[in-house]
C-alpha atoms as a PDB file:
ATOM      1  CA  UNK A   1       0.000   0.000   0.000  1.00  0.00           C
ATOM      2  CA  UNK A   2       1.312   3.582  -0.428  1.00  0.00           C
ATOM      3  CA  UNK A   3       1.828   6.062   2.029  1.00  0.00           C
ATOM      4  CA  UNK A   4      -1.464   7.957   0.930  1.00  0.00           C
ATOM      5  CA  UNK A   5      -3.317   4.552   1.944  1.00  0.00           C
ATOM      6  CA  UNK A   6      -2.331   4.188   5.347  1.00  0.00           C
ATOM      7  CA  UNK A   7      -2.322   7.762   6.001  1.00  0.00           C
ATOM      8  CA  UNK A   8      -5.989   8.697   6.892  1.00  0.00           C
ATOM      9  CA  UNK A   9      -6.763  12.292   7.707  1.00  0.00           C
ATOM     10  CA  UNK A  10      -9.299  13.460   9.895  1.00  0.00           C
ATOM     11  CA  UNK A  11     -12.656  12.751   7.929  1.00  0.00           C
ATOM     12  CA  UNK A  12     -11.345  10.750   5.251  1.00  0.00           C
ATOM     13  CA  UNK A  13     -13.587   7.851   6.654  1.00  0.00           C
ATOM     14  CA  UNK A  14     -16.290  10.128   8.269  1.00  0.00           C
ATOM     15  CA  UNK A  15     -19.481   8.837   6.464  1.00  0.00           C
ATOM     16  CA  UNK A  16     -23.360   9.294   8.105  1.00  0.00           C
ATOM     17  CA  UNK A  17     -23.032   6.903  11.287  1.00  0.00           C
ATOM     18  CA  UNK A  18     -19.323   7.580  12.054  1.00  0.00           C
ATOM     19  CA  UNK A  19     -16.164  10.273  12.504  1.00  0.00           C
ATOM     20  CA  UNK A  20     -14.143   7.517  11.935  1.00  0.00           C
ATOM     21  CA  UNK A  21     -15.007   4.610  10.354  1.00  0.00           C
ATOM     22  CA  UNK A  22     -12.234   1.536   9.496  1.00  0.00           C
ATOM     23  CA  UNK A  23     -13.391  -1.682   8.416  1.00  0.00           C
ATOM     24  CA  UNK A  24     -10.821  -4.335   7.020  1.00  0.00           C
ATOM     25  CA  UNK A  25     -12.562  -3.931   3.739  1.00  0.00           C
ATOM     26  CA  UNK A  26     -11.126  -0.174   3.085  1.00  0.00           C
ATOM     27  CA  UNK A  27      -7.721  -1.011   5.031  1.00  0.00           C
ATOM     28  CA  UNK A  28      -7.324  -4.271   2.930  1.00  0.00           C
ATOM     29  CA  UNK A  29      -6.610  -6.385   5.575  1.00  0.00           C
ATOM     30  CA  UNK A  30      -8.984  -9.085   7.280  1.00  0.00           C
ATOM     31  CA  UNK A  31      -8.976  -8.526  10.941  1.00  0.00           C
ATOM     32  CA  UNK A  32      -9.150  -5.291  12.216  1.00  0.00           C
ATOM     33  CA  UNK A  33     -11.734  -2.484  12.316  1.00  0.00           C
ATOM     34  CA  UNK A  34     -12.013   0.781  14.318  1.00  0.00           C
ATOM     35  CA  UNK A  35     -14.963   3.203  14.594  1.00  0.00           C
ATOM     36  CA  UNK A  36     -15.770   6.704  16.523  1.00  0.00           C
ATOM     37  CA  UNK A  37     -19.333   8.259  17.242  1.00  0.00           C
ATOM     38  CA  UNK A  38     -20.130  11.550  18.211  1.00  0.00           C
ATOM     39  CA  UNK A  39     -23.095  12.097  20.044  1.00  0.00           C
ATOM     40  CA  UNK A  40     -25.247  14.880  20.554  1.00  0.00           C
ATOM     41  CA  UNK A  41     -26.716  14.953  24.626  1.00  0.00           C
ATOM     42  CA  UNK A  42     -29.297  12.344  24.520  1.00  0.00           C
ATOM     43  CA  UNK A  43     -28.410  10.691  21.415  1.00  0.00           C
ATOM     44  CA  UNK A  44     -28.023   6.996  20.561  1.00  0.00           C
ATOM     45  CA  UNK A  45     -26.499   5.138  18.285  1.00  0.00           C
ATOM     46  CA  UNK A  46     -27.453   1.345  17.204  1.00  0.00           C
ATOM     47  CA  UNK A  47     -25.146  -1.540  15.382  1.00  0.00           C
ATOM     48  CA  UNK A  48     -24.572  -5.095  15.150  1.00  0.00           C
ATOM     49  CA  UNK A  49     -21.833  -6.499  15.553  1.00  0.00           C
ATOM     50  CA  UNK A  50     -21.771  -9.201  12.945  1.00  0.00           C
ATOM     51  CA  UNK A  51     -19.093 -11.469  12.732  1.00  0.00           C
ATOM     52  CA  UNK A  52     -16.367  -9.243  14.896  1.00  0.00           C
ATOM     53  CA  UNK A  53     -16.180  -8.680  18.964  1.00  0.00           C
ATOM     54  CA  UNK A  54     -16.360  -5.171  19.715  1.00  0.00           C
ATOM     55  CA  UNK A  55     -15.069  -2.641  22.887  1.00  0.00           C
ATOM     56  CA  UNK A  56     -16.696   0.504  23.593  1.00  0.00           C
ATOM     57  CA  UNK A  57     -14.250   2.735  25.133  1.00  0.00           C
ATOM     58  CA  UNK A  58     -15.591   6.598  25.935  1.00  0.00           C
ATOM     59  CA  UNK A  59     -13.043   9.346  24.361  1.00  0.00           C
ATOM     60  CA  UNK A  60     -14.898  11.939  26.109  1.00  0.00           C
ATOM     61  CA  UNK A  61     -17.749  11.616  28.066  1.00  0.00           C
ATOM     62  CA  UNK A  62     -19.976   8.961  29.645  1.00  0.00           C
ATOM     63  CA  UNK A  63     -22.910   6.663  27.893  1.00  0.00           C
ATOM     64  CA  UNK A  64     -25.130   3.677  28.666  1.00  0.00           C
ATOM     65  CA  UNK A  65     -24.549   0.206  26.626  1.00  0.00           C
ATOM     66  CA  UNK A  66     -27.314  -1.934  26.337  1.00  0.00           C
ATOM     67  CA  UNK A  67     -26.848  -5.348  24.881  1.00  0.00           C
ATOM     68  CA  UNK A  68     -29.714  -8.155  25.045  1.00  0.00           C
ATOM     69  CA  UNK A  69     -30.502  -8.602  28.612  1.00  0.00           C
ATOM     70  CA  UNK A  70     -27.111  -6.466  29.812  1.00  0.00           C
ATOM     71  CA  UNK A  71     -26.900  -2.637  30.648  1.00  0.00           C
ATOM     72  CA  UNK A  72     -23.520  -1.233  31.064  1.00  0.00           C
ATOM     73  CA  UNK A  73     -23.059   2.079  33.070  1.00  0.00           C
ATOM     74  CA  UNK A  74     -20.457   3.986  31.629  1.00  0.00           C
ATOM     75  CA  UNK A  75     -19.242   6.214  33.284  1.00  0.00           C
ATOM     76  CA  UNK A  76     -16.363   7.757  30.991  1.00  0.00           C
ATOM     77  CA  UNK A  77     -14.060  10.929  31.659  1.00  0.00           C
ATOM     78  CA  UNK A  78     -13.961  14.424  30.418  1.00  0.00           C
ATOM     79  CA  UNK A  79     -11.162  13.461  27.915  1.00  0.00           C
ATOM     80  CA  UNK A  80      -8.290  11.074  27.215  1.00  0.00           C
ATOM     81  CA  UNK A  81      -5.803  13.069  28.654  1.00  0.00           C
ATOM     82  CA  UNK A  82      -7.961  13.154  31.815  1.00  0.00           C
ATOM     83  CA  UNK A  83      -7.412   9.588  32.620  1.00  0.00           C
ATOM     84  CA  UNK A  84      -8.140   5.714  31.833  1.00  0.00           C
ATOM     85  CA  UNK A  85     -11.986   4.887  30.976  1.00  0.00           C
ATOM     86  CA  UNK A  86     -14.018   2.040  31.890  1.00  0.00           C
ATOM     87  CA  UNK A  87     -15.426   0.173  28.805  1.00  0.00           C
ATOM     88  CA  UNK A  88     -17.537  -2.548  27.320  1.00  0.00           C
ATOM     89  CA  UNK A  89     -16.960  -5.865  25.937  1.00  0.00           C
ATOM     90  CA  UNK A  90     -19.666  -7.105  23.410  1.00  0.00           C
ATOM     91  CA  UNK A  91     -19.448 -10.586  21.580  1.00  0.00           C
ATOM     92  CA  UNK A  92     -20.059 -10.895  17.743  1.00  0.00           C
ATOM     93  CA  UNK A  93     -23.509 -11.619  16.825  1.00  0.00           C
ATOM     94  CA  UNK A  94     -24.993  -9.048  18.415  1.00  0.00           C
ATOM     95  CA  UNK A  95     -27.244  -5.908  18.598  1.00  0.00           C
ATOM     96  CA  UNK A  96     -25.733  -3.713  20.533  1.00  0.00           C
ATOM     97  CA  UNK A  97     -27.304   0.784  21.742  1.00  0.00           C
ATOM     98  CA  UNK A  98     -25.334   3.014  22.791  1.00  0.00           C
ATOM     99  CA  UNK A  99     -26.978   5.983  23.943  1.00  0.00           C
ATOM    100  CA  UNK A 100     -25.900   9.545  26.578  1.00  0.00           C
ATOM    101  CA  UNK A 101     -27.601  11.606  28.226  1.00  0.00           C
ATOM    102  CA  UNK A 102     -24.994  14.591  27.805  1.00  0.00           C
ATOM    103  CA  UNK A 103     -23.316  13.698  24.781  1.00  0.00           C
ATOM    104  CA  UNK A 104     -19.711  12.308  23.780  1.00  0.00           C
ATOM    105  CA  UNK A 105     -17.454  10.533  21.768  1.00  0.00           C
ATOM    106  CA  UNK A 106     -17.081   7.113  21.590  1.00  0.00           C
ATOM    107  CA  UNK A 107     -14.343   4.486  20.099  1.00  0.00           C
ATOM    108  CA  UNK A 108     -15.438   1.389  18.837  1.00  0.00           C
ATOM    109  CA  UNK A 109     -12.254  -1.349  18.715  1.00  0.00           C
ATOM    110  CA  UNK A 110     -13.108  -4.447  16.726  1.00  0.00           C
ATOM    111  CA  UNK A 111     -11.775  -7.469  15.405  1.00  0.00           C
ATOM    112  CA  UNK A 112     -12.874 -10.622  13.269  1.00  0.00           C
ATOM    113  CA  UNK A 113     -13.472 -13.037  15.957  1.00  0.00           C
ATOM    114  CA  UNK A 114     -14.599 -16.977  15.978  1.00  0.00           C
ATOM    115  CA  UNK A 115     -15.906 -17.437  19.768  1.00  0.00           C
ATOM    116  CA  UNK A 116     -18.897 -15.788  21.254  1.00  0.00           C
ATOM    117  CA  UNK A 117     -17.775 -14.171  24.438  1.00  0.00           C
ATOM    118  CA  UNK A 118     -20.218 -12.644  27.205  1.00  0.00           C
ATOM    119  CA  UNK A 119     -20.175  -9.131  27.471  1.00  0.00           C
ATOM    120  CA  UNK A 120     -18.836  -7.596  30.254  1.00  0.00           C
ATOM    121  CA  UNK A 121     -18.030  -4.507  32.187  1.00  0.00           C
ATOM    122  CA  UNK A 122     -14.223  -3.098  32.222  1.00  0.00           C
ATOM    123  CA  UNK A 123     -13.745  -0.913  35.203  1.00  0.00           C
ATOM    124  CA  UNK A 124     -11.704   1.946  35.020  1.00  0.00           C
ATOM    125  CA  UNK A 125      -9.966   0.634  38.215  1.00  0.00           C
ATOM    126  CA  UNK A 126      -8.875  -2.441  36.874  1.00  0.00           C
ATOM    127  CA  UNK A 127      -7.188  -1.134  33.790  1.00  0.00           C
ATOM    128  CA  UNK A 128      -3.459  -1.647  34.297  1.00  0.00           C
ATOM    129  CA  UNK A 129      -1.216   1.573  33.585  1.00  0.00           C
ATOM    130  CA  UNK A 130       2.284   1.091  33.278  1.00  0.00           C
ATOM    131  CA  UNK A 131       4.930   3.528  32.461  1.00  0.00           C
ATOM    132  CA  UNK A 132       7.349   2.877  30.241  1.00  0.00           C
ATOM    133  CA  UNK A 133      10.573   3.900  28.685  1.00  0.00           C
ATOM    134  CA  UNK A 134      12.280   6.394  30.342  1.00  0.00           C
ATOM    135  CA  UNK A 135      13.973  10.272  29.928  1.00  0.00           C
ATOM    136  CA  UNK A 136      12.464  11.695  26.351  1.00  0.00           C
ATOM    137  CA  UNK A 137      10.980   8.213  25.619  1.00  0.00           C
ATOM    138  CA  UNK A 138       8.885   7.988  28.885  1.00  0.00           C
ATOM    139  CA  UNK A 139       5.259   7.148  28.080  1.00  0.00           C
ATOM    140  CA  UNK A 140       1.857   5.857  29.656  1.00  0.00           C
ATOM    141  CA  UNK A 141       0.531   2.695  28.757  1.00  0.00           C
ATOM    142  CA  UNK A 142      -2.553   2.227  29.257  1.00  0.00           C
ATOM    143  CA  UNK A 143      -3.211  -1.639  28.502  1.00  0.00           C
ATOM    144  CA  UNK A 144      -7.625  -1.960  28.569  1.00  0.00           C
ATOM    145  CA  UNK A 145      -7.757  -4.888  26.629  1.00  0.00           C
ATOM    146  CA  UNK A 146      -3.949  -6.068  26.411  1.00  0.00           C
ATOM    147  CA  UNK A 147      -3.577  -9.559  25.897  1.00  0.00           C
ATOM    148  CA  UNK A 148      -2.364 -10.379  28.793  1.00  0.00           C
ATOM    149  CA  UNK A 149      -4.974  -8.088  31.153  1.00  0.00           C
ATOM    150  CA  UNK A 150      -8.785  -8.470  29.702  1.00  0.00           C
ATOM    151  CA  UNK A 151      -9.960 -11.498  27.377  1.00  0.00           C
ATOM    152  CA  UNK A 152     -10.590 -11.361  24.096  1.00  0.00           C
ATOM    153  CA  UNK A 153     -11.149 -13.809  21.340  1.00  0.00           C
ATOM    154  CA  UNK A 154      -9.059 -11.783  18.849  1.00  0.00           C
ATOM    155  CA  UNK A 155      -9.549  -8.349  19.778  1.00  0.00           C
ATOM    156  CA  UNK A 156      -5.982  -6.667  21.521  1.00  0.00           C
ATOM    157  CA  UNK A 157      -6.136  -2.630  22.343  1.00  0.00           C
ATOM    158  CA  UNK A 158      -4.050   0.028  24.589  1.00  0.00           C
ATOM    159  CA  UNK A 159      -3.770   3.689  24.690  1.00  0.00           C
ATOM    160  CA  UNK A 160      -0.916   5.407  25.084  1.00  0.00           C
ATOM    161  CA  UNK A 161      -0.114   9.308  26.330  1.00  0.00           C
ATOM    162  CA  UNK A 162       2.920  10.415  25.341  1.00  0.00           C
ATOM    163  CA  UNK A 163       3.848  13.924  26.935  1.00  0.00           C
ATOM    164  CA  UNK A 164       4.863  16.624  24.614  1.00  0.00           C
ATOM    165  CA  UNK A 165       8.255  16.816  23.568  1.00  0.00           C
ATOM    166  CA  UNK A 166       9.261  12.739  23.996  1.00  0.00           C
ATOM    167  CA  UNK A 167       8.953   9.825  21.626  1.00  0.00           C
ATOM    168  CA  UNK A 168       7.026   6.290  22.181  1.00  0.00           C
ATOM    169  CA  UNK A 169       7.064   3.381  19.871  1.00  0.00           C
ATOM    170  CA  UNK A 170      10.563   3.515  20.157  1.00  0.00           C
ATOM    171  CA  UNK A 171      13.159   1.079  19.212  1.00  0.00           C
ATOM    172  CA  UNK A 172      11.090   1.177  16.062  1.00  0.00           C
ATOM    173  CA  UNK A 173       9.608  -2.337  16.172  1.00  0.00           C
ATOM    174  CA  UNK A 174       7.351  -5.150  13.977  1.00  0.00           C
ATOM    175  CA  UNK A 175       4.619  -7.518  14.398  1.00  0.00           C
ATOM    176  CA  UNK A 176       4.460  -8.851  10.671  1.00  0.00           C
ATOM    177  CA  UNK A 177       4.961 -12.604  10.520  1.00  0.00           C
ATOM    178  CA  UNK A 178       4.319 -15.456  12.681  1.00  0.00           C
ATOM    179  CA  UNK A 179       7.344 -16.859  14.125  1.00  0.00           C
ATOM    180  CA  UNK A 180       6.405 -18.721  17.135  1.00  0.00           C
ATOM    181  CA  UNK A 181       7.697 -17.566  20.837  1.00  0.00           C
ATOM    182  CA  UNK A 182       9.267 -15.177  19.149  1.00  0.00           C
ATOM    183  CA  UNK A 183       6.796 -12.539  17.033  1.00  0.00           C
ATOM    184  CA  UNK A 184       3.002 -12.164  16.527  1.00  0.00           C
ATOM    185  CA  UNK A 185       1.114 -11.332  13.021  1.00  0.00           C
ATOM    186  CA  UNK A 186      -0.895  -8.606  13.588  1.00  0.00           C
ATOM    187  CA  UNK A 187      -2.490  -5.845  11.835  1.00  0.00           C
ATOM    188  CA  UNK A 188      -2.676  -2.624  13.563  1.00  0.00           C
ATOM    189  CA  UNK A 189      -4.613   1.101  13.340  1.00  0.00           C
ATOM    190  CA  UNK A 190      -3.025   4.195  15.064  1.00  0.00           C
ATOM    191  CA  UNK A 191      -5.947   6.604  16.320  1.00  0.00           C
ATOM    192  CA  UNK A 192      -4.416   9.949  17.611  1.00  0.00           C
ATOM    193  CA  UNK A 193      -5.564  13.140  19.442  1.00  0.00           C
ATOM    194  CA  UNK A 194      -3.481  16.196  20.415  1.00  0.00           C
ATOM    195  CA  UNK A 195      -3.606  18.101  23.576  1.00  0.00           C
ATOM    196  CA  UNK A 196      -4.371  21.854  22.548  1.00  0.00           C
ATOM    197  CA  UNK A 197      -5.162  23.819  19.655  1.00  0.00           C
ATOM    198  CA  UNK A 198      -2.799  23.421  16.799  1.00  0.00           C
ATOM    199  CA  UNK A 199      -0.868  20.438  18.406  1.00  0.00           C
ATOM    200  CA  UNK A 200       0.737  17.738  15.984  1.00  0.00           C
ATOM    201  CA  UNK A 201       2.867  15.026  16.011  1.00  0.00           C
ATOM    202  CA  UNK A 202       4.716  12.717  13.524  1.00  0.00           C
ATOM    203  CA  UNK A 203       4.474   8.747  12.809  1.00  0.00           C
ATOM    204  CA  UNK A 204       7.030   6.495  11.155  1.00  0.00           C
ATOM    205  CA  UNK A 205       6.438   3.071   9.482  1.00  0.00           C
ATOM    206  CA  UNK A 206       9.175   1.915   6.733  1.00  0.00           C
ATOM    207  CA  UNK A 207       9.745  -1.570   5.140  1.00  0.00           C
ATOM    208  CA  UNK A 208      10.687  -4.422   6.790  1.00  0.00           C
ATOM    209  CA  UNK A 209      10.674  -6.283   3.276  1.00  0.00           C
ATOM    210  CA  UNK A 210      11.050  -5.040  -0.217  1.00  0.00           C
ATOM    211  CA  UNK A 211       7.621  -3.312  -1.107  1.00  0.00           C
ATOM    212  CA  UNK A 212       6.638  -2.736   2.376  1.00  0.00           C
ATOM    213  CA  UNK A 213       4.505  -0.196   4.163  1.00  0.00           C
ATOM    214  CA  UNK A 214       6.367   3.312   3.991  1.00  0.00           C
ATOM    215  CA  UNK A 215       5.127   6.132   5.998  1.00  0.00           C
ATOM    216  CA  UNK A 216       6.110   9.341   7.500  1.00  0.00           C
ATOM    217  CA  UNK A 217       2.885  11.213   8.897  1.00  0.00           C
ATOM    218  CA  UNK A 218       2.015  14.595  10.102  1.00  0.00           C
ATOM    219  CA  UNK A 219      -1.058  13.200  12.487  1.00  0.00           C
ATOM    220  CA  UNK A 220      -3.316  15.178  14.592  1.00  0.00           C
ATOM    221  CA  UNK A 221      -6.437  14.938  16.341  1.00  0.00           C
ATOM    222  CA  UNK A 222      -8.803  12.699  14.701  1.00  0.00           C
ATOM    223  CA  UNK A 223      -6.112  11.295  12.214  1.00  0.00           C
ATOM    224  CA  UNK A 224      -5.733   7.384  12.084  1.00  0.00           C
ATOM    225  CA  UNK A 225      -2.523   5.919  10.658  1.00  0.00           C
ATOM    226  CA  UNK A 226      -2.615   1.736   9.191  1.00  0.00           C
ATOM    227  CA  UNK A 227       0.007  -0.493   9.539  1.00  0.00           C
ATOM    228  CA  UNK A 228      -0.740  -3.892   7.650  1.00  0.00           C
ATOM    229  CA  UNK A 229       3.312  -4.691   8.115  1.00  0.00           C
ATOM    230  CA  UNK A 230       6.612  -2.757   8.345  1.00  0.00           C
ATOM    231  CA  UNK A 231       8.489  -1.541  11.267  1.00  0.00           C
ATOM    232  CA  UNK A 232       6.961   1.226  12.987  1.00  0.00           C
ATOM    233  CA  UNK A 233       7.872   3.924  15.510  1.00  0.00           C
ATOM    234  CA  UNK A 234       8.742   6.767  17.092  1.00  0.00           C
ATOM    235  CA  UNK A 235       5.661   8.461  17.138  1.00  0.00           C
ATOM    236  CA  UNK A 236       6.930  12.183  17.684  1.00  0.00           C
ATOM    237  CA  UNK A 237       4.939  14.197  20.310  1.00  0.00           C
ATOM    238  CA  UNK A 238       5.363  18.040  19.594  1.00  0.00           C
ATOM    239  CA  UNK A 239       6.343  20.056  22.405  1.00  0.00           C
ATOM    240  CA  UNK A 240       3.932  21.719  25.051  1.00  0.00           C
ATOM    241  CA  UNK A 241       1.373  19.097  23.244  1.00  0.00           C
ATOM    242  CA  UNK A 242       0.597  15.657  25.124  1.00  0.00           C
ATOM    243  CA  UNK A 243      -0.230  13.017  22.533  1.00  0.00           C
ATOM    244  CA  UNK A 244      -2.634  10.369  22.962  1.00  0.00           C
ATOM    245  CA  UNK A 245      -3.071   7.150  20.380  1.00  0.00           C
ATOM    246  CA  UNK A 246      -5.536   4.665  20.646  1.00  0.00           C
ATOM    247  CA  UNK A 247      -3.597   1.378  19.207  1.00  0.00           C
ATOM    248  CA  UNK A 248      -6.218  -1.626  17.741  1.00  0.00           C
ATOM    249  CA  UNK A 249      -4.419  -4.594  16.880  1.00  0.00           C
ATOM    250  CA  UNK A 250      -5.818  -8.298  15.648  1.00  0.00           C
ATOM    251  CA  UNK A 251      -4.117 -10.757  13.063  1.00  0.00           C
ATOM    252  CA  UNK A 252      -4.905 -14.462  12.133  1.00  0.00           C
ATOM    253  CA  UNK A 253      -2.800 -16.263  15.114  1.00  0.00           C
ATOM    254  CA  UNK A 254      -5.033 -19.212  16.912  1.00  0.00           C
ATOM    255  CA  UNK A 255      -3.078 -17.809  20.068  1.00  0.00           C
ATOM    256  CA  UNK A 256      -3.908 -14.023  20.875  1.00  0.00           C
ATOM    257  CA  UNK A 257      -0.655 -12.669  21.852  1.00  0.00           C
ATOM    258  CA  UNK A 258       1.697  -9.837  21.545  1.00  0.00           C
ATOM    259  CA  UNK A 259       5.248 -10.333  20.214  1.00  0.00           C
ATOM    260  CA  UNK A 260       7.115  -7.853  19.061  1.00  0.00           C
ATOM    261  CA  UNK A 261      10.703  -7.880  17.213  1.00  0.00           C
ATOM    262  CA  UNK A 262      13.074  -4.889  17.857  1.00  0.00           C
ATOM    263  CA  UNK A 263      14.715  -3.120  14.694  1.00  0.00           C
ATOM    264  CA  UNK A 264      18.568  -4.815  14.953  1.00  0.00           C
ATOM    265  CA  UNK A 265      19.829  -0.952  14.258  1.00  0.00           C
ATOM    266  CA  UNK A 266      18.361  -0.034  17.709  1.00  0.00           C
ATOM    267  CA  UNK A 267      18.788  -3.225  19.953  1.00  0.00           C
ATOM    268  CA  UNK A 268      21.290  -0.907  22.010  1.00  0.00           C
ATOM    269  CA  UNK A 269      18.116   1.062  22.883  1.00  0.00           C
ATOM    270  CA  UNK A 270      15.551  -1.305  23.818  1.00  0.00           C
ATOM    271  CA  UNK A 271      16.173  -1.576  27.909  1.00  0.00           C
ATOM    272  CA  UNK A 272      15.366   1.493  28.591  1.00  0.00           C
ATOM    273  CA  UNK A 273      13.137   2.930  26.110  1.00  0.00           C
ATOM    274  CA  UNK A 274      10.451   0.566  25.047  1.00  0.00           C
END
């Protein structure tokens, strides 16, 4: 794919329903989908799920879930700067309604799944937040629906803050091929807001093979990046700008796990920066 392909500005996938809307289909991939609603104070929103698991994670502000006999309180936060969320698991096969009383914007994280999983409630509480890397590459990780903190068939997804000025997804790393114990296949979306008015950042992804993914992106608020394969990182925070990325990941592995391989160029790095 080109860099224009993987590069999606704000609104380049905006269509009736969604702000952001990114099903395999227009990423040509098979796995991995991500959506974003607005909603005006006391508006709803209604989907299926079809054949992919879904998490509702509030961006700003707090809704209601209702799935079949379940109703998931919400409660949200005023942004993602302002801290972790509490979300909602719902299984493919589903009709799921959003709806909020004061209005908001909400993520939707999916993935092509095969098992039917009860829905659930994620408390914010429970959401482990590690920080990681350290001097300009210090960053929060906020790991939701990591694969090794909340289960998912297919689905994994974290956010990350990184404060303005300092770099995260750094070493510059992969997740392309399957090599077991040692590296995951997994597609992957970059969703990114900016703290402030006029606040930016940059992403890298470049080849890991001849003809591979090749990006260098200008990205802020409601930008999404794709990365089908390639290495990828830093992702550049501007100064005096906190950036946040929501990262949605999937791929065809019968295990759900993430394995990551280091660029060789930057192995001196990785201790104390990833």
């Amino acid at each position: 794919m080109t860099s224009t392909d993987l590069y999606l500005p704000r609104g380049a996938t905006a269509n009736a329903q969604y702000a952001v809307d990114i099903d395999p289909k227009l990423a040509g991939w098979t796995h991995s989908s991500l959506r974003v609603v607005e909603l005006a104070p006391g508006g709803s929103h209604t989907f299926t799920t079809g054949d992919s698991e879904w998490i509702v994670l509030p961006l700003q502000g707090g809704c209601t879930v209702q799935i079949e006999e379940n109703e998931f309180q919400l409660l949200g936060r005023g942004s993602v700067f302002a801290d972790v969320s509490d979300f909602a698991y719902v299984p493919r096969d589903a009709r799921v309604q959003i709806a909020s009383g004061a209005g908001g914007r909400f993520a939707l994280a999916g993935a092509k799944c095969e098992r039917r999983l009860p829905a659930r409630y994620g408390p914010a509480p429970e959401v482990p937040v590690e920080q990681r890397g350290s001097g300009t590459c210090a960053r929060q990780v906020r790991g939701f629906a990591a694969a090794d903190s909340f289960d998912c068939d297919k689905l994994i997804a974290v956010e990350v803050i990184t404060p303005g000025g300092n770099w995260s997804s750094y070493p510059p790393h992969k997740h392309d091929e399957h090599r077991p114990g040692e590296e995951s296949e997994l597609e992957e979306i970059y969703y990114f807001e900016i703290d402030g008015p006029n606040g930016l950042g940059y992403q890298r992804v470049f080849p890991s093979r001849e003809g591979g993914s090749d990006v260098l992106a200008e990205v802020r608020s409601g930008d999404a990046v794709l990365v089908p394969d390639g290495w990828h990182g830093p992702s550049i925070a501007q100064p005096g700008h906190d950036m946040y990325y929501l990262n949605v990941m999937s791929g065809p592995g019968r295990t759900r796990e993430w394995r990551i391989c280091f660029h060789p160029d930057h192995t001196e790095t990785t201790g104390g920066y990833r």
